[in-house]
PDB file of N, CA and C in Angstrom:
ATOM      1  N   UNK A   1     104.049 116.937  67.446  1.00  0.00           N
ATOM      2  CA  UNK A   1     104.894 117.730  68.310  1.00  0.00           C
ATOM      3  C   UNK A   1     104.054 118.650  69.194  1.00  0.00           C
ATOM      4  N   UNK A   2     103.144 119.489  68.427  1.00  0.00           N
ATOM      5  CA  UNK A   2     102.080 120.211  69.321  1.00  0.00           C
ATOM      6  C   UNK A   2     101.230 119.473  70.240  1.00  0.00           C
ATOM      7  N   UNK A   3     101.237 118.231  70.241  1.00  0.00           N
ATOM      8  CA  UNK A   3     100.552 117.197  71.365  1.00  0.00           C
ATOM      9  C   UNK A   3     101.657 116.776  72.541  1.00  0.00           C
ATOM     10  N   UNK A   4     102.861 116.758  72.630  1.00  0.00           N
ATOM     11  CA  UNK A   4     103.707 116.594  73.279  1.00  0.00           C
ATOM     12  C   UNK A   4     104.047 118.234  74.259  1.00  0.00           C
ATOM     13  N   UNK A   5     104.006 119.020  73.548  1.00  0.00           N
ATOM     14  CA  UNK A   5     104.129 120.604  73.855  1.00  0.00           C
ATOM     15  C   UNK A   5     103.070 120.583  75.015  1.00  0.00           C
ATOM     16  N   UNK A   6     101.641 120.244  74.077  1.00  0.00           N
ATOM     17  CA  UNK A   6     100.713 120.388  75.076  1.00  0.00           C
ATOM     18  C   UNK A   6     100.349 119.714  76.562  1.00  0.00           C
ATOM     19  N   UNK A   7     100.880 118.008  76.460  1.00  0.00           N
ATOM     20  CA  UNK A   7     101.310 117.924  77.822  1.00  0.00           C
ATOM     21  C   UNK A   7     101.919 118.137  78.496  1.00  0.00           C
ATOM     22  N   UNK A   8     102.927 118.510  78.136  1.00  0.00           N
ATOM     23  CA  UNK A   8     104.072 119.088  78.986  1.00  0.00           C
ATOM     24  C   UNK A   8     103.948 120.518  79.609  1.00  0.00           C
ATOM     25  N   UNK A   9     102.741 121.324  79.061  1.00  0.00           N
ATOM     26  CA  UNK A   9     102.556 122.543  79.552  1.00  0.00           C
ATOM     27  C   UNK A   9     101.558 122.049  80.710  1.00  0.00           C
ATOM     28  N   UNK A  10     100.716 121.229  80.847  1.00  0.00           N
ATOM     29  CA  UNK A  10      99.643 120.714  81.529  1.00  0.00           C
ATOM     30  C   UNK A  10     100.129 120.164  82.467  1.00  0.00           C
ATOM     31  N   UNK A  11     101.057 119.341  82.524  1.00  0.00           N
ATOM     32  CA  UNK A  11     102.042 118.775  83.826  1.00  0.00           C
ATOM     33  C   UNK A  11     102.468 119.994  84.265  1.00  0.00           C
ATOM     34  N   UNK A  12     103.208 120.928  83.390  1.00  0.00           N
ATOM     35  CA  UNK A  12     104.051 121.981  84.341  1.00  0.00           C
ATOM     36  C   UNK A  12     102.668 122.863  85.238  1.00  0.00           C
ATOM     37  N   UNK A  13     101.921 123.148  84.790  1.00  0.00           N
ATOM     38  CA  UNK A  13     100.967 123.469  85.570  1.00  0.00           C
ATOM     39  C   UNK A  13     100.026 122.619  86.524  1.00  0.00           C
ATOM     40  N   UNK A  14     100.254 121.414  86.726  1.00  0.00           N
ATOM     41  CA  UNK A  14     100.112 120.893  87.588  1.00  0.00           C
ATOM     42  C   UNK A  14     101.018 120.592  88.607  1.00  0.00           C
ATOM     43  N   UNK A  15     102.188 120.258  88.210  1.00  0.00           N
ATOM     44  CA  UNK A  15     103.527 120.455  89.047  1.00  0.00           C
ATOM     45  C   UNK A  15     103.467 121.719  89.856  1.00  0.00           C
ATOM     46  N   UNK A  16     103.182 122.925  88.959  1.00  0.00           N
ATOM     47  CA  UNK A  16     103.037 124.892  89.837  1.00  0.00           C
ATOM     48  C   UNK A  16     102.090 124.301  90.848  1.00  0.00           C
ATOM     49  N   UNK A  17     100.852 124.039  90.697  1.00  0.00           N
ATOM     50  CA  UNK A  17      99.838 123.521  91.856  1.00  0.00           C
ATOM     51  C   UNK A  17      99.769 123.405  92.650  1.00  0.00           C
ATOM     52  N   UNK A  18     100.506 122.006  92.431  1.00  0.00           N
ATOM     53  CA  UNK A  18     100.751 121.063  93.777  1.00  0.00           C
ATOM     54  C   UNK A  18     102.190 121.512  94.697  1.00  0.00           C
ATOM     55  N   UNK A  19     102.943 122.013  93.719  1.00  0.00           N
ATOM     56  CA  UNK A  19     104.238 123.066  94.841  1.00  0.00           C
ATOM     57  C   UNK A  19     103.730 124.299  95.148  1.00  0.00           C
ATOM     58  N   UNK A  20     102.698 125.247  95.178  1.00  0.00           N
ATOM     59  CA  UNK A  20     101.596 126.048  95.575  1.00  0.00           C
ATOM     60  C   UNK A  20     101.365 125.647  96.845  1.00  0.00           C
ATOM     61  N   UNK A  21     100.289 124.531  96.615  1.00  0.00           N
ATOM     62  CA  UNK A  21     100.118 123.981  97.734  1.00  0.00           C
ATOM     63  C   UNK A  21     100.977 123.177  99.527  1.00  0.00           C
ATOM     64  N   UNK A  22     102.230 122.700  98.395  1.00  0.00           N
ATOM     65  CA  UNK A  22     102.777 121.805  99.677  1.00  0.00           C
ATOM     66  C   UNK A  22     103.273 123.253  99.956  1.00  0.00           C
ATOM     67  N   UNK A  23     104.170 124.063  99.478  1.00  0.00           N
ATOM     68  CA  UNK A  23     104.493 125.009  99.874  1.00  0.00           C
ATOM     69  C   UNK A  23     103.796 125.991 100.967  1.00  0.00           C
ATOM     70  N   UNK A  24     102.249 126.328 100.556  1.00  0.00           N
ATOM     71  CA  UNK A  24     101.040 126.801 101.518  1.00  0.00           C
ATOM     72  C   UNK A  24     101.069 125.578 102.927  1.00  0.00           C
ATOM     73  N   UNK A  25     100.906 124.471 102.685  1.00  0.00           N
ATOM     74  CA  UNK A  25     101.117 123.730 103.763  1.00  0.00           C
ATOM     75  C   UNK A  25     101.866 123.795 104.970  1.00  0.00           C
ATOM     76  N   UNK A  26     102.988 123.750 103.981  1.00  0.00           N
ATOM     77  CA  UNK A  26     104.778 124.155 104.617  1.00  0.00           C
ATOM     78  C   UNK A  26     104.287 125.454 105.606  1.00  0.00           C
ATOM     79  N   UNK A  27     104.370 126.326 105.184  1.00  0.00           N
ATOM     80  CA  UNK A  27     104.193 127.837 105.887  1.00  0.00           C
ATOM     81  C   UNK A  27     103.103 127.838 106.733  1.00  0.00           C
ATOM     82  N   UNK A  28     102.008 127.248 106.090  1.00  0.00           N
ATOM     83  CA  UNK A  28     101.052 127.348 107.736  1.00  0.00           C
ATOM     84  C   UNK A  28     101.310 126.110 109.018  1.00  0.00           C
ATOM     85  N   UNK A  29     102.298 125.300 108.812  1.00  0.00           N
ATOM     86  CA  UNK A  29     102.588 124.159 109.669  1.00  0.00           C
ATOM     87  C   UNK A  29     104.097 124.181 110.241  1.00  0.00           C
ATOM     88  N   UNK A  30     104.767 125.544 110.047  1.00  0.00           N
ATOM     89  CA  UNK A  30     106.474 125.842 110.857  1.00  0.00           C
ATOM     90  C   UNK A  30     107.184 124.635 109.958  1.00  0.00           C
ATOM     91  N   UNK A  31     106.956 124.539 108.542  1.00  0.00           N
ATOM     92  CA  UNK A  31     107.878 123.784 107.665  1.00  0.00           C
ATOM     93  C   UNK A  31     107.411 122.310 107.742  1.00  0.00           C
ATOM     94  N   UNK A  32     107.952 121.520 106.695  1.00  0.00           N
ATOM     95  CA  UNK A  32     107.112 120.143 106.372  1.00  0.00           C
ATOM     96  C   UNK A  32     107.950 119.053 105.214  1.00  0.00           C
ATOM     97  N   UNK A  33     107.477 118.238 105.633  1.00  0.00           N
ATOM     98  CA  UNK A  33     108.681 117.201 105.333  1.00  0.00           C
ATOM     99  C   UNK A  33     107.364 116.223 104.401  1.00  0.00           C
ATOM    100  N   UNK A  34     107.972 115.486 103.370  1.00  0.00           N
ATOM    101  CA  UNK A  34     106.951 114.667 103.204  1.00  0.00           C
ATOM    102  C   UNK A  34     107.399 113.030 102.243  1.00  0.00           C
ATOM    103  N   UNK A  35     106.773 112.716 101.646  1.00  0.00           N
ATOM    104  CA  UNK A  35     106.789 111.283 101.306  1.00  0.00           C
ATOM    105  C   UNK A  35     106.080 110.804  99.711  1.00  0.00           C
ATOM    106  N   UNK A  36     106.890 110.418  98.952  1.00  0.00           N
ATOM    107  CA  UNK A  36     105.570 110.389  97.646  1.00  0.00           C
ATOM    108  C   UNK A  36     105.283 108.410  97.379  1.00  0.00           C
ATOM    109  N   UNK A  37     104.325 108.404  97.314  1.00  0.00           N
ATOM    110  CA  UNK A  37     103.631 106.656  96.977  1.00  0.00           C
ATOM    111  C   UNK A  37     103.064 106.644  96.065  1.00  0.00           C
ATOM    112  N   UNK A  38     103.522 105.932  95.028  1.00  0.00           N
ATOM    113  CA  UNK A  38     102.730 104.851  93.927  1.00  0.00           C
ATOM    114  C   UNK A  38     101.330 104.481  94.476  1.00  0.00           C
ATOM    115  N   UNK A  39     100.307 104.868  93.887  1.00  0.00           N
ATOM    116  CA  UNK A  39      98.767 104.358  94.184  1.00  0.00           C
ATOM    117  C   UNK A  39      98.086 103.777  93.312  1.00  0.00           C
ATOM    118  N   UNK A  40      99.033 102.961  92.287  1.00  0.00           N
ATOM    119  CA  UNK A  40      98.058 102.391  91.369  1.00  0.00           C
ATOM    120  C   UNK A  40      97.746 103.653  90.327  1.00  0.00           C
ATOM    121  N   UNK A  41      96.891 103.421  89.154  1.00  0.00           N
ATOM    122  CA  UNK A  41      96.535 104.164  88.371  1.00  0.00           C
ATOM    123  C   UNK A  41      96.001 105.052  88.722  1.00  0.00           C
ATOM    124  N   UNK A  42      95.467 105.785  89.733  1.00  0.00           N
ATOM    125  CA  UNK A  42      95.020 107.095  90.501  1.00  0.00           C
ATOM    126  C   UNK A  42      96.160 108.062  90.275  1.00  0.00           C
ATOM    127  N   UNK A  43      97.552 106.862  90.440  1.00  0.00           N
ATOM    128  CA  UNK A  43      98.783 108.509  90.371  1.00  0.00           C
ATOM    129  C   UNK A  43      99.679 107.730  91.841  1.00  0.00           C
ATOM    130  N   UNK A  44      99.956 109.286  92.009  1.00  0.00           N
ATOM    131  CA  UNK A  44     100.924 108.808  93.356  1.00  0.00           C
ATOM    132  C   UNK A  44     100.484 110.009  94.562  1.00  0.00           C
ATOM    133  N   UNK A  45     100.413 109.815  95.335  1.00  0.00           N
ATOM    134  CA  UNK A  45     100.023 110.202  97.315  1.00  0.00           C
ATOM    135  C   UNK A  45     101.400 111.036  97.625  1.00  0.00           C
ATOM    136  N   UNK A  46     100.770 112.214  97.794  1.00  0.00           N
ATOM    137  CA  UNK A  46     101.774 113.219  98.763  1.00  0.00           C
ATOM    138  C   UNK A  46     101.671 113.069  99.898  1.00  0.00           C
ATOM    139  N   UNK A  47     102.150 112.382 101.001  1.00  0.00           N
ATOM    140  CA  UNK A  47     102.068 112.741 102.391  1.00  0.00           C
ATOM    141  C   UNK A  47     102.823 113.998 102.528  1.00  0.00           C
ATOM    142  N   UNK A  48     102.064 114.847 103.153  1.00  0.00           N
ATOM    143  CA  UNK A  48     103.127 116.019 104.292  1.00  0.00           C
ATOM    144  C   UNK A  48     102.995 116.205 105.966  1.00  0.00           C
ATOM    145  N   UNK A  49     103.913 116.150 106.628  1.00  0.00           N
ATOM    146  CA  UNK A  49     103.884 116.062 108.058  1.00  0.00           C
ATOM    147  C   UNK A  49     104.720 117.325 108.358  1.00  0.00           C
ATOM    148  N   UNK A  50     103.938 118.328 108.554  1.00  0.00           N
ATOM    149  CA  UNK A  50     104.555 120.181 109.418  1.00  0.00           C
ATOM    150  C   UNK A  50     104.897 119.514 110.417  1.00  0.00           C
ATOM    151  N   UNK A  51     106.149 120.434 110.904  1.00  0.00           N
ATOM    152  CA  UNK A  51     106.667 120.448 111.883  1.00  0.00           C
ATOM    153  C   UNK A  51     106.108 120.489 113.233  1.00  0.00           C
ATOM    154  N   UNK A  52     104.648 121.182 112.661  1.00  0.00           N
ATOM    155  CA  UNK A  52     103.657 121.515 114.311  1.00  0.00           C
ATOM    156  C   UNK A  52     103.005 119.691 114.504  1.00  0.00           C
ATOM    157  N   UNK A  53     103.118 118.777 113.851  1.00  0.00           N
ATOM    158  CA  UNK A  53     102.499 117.539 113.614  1.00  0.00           C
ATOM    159  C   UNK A  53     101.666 117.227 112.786  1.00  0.00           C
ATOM    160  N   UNK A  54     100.923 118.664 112.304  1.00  0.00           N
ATOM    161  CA  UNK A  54      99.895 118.324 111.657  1.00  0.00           C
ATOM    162  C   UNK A  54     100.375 117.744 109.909  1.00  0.00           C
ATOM    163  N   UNK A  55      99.082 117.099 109.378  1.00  0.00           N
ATOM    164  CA  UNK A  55      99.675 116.053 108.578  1.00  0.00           C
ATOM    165  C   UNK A  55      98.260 116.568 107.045  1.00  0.00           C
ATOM    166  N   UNK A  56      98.759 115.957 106.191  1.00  0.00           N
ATOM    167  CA  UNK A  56      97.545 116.210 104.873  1.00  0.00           C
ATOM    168  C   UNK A  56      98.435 115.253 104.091  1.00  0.00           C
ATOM    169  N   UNK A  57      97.558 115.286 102.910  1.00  0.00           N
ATOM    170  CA  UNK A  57      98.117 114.522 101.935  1.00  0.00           C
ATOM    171  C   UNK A  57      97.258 115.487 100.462  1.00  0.00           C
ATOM    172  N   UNK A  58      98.573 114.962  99.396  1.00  0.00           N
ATOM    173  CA  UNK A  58      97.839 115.205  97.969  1.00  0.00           C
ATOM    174  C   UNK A  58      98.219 114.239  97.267  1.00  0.00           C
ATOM    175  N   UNK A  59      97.185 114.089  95.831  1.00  0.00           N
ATOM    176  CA  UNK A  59      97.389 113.464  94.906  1.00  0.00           C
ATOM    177  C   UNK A  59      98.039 113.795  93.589  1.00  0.00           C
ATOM    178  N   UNK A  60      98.948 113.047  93.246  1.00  0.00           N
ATOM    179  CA  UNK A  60      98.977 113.620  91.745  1.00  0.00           C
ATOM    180  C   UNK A  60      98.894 112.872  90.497  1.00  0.00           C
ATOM    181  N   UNK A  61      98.831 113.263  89.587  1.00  0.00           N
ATOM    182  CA  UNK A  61      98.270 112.131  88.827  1.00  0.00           C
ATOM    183  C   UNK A  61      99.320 111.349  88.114  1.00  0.00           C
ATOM    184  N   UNK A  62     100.742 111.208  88.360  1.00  0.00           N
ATOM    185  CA  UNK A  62     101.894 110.094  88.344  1.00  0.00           C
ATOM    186  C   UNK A  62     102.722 110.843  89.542  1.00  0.00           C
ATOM    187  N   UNK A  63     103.883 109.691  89.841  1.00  0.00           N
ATOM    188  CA  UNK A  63     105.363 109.421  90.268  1.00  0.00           C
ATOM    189  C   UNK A  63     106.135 111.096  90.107  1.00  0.00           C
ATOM    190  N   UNK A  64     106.365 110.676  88.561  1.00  0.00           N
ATOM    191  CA  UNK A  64     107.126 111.682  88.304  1.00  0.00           C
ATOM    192  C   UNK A  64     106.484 113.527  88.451  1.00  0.00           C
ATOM    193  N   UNK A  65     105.079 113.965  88.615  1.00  0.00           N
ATOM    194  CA  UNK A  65     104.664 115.071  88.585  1.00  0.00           C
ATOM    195  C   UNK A  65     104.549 114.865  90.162  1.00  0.00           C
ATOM    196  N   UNK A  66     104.763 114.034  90.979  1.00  0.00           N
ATOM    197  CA  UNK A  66     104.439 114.401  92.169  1.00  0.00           C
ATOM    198  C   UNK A  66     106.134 114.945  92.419  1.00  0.00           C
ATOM    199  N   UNK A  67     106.923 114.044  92.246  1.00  0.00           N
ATOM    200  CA  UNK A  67     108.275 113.874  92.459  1.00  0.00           C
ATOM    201  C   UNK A  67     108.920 115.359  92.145  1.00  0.00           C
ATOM    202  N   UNK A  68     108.679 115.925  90.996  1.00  0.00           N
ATOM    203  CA  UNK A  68     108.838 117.503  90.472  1.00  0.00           C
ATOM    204  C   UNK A  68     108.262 118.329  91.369  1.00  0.00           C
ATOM    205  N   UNK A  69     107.108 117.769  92.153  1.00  0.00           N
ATOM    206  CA  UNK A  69     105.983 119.256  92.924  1.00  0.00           C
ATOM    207  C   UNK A  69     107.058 119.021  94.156  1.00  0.00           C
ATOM    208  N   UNK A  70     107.347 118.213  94.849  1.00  0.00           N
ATOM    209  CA  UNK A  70     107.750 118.158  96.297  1.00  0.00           C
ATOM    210  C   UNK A  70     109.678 118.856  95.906  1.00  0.00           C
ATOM    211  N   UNK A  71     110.270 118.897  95.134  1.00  0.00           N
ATOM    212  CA  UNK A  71     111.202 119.198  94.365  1.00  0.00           C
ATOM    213  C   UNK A  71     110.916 120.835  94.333  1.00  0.00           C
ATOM    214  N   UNK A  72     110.402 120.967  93.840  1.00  0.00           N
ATOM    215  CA  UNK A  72     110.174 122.193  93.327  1.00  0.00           C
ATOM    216  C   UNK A  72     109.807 123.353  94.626  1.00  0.00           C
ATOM    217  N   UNK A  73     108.879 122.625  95.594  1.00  0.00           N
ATOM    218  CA  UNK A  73     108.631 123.009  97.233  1.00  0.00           C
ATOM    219  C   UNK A  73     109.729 122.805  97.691  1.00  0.00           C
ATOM    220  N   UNK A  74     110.449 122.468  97.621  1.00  0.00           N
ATOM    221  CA  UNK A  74     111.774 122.527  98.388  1.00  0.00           C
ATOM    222  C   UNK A  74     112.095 121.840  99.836  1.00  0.00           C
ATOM    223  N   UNK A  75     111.183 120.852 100.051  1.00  0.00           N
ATOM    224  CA  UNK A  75     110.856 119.974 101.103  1.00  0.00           C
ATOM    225  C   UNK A  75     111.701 118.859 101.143  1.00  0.00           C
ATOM    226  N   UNK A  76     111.842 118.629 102.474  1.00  0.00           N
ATOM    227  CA  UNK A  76     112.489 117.165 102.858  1.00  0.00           C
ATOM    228  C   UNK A  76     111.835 116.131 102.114  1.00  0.00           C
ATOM    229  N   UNK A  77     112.243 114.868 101.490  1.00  0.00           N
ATOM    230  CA  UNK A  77     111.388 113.954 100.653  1.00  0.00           C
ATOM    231  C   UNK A  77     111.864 112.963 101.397  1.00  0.00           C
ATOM    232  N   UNK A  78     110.720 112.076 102.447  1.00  0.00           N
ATOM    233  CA  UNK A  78     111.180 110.565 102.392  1.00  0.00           C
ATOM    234  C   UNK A  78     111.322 109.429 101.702  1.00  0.00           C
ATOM    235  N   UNK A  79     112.091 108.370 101.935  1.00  0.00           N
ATOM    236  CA  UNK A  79     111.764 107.350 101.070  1.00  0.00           C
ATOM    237  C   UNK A  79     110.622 106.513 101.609  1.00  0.00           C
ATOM    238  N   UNK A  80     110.613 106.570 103.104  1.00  0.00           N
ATOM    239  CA  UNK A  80     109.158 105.986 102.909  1.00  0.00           C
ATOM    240  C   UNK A  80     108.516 106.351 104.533  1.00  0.00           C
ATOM    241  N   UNK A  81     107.455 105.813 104.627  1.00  0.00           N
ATOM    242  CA  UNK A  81     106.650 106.727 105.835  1.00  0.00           C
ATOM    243  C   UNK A  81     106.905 106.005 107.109  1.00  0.00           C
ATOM    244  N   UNK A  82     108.093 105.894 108.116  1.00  0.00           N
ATOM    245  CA  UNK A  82     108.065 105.194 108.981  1.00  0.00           C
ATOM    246  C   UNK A  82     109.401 106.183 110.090  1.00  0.00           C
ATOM    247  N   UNK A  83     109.791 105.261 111.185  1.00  0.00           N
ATOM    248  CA  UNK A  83     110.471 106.130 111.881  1.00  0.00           C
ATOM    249  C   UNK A  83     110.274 107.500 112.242  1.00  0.00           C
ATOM    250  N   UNK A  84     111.297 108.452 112.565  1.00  0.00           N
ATOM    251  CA  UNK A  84     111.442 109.469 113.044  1.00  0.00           C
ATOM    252  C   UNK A  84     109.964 110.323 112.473  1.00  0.00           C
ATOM    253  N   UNK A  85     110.519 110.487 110.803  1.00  0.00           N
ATOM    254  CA  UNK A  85     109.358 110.753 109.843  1.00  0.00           C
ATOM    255  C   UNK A  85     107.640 110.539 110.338  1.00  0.00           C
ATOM    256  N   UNK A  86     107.468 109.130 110.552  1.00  0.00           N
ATOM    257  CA  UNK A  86     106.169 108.854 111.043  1.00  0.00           C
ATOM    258  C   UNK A  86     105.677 109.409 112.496  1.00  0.00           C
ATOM    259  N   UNK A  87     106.823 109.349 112.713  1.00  0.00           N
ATOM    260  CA  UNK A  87     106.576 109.729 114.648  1.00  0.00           C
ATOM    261  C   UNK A  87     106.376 111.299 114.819  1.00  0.00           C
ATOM    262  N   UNK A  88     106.480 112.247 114.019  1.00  0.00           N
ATOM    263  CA  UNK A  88     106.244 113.711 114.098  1.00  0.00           C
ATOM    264  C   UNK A  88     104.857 113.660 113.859  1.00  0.00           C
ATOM    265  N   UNK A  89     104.130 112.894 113.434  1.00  0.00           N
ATOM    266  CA  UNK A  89     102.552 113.273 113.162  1.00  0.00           C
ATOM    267  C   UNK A  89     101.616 113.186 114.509  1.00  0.00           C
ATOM    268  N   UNK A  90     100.844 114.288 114.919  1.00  0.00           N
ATOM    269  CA  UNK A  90      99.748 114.063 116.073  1.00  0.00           C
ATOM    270  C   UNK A  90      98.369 113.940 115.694  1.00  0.00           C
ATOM    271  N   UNK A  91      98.214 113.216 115.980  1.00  0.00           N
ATOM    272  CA  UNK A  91      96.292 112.888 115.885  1.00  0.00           C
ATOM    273  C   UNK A  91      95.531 113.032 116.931  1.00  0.00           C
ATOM    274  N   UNK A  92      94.403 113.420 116.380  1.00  0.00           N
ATOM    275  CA  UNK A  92      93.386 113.909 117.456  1.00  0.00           C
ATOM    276  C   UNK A  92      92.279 113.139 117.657  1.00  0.00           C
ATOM    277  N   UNK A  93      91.025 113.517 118.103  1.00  0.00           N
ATOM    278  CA  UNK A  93      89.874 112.406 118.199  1.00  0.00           C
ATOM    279  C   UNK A  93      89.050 112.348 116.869  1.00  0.00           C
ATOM    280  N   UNK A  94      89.166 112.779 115.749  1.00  0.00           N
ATOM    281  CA  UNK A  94      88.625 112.987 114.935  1.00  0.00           C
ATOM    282  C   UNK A  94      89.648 111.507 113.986  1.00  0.00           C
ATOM    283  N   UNK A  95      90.841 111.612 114.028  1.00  0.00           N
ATOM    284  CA  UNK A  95      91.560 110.449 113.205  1.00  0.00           C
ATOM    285  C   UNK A  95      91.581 109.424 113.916  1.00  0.00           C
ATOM    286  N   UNK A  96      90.939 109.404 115.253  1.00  0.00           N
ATOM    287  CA  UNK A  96      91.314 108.224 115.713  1.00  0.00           C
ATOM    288  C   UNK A  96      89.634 107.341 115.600  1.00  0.00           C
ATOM    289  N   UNK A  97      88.742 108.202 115.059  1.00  0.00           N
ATOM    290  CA  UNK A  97      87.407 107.956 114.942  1.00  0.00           C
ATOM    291  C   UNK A  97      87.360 107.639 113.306  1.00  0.00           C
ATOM    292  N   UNK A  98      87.511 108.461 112.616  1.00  0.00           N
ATOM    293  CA  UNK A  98      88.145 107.689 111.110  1.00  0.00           C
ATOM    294  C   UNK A  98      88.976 106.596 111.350  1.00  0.00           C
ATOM    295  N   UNK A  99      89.929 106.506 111.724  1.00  0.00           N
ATOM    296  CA  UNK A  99      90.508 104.938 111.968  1.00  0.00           C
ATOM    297  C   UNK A  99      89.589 103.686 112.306  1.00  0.00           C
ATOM    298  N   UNK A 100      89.003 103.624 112.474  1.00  0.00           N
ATOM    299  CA  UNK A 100      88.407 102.494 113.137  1.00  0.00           C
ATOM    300  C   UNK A 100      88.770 102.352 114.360  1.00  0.00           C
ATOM    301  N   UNK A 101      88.953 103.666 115.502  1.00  0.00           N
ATOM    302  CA  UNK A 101      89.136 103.963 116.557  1.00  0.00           C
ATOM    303  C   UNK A 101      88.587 102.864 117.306  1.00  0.00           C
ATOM    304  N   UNK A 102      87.056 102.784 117.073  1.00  0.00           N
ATOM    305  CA  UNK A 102      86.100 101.946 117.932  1.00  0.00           C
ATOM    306  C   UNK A 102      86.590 100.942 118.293  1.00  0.00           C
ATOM    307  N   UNK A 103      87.273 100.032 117.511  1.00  0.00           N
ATOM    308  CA  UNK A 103      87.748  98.653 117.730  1.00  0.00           C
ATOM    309  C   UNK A 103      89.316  98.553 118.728  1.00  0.00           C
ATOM    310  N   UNK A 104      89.360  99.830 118.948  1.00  0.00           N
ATOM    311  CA  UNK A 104      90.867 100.012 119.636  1.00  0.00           C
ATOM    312  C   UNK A 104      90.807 100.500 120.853  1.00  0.00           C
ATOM    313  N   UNK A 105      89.379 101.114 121.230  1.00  0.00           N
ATOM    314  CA  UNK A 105      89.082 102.063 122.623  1.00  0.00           C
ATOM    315  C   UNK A 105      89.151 103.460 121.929  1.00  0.00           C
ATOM    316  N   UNK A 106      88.691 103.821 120.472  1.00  0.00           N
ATOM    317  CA  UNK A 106      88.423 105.453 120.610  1.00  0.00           C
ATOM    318  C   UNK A 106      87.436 105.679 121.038  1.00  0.00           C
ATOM    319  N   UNK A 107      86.740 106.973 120.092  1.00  0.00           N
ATOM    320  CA  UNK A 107      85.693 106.957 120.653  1.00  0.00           C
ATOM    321  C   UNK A 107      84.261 106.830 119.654  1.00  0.00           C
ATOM    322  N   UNK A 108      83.342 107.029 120.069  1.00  0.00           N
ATOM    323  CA  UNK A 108      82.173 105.887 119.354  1.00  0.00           C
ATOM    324  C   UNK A 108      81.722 106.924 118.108  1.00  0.00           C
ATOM    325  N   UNK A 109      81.307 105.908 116.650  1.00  0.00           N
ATOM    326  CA  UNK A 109      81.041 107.095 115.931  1.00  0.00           C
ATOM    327  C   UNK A 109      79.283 107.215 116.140  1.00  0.00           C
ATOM    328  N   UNK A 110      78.865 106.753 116.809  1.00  0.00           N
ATOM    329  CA  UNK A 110      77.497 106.956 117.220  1.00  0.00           C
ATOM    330  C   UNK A 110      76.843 108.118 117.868  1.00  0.00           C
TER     331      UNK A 110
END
């Protein structure tokens, strides 16, 4: 029972965390909407997209502790990253150079 106690205190403090954070996100970006993904055994991918465009992501280490953090932030949750949702994000020359810009006309990482 004290092993069950003990994860469950360890999630809830990881859950506080990561709603810490999207929350900090939220407020420095005029509010923020976001998205949670299955990544395989890594956990699951927070996308967040602020209202100003700007965009981040977190990890958490399952579904369900991400699902509680974006819950708990009090954020719009998509079901998945496309449309309206996708179209609020702006990128600059820096993501379009991480992208594999080069092959598209960005600009050179040389």
């Amino acid at each position: 029972m004290a092993d069950t106690q003990q994860v469950d205190a360890k999630d809830g403090r990881r859950i506080a965390r990561l709603a810490h954070q999207i929350s900090a996100f939220s407020k420095e970006h005029g509010g923020a909407e976001g998205q949670v993904a299955y990544i395989g055994e890594r956990g699951a991918r927070i996308v967040l997209v602020g209202e100003d465009g700007g965009w981040g992501d977190l990890v958490a280490p399952s579904v369900e502790i991400a699902e509680k953090a974006v819950e708990k932030a009090g954020i719009t949750v998509h079901e998945s990253f496309d449309g309206e949702f996708a179209a609020k994000v702006r990128t600059g020359p820096y993501e379009w150079t991480r992208m594999a810009g080069i092959q598209v006309g960005g600009p050179s990482n040389g």
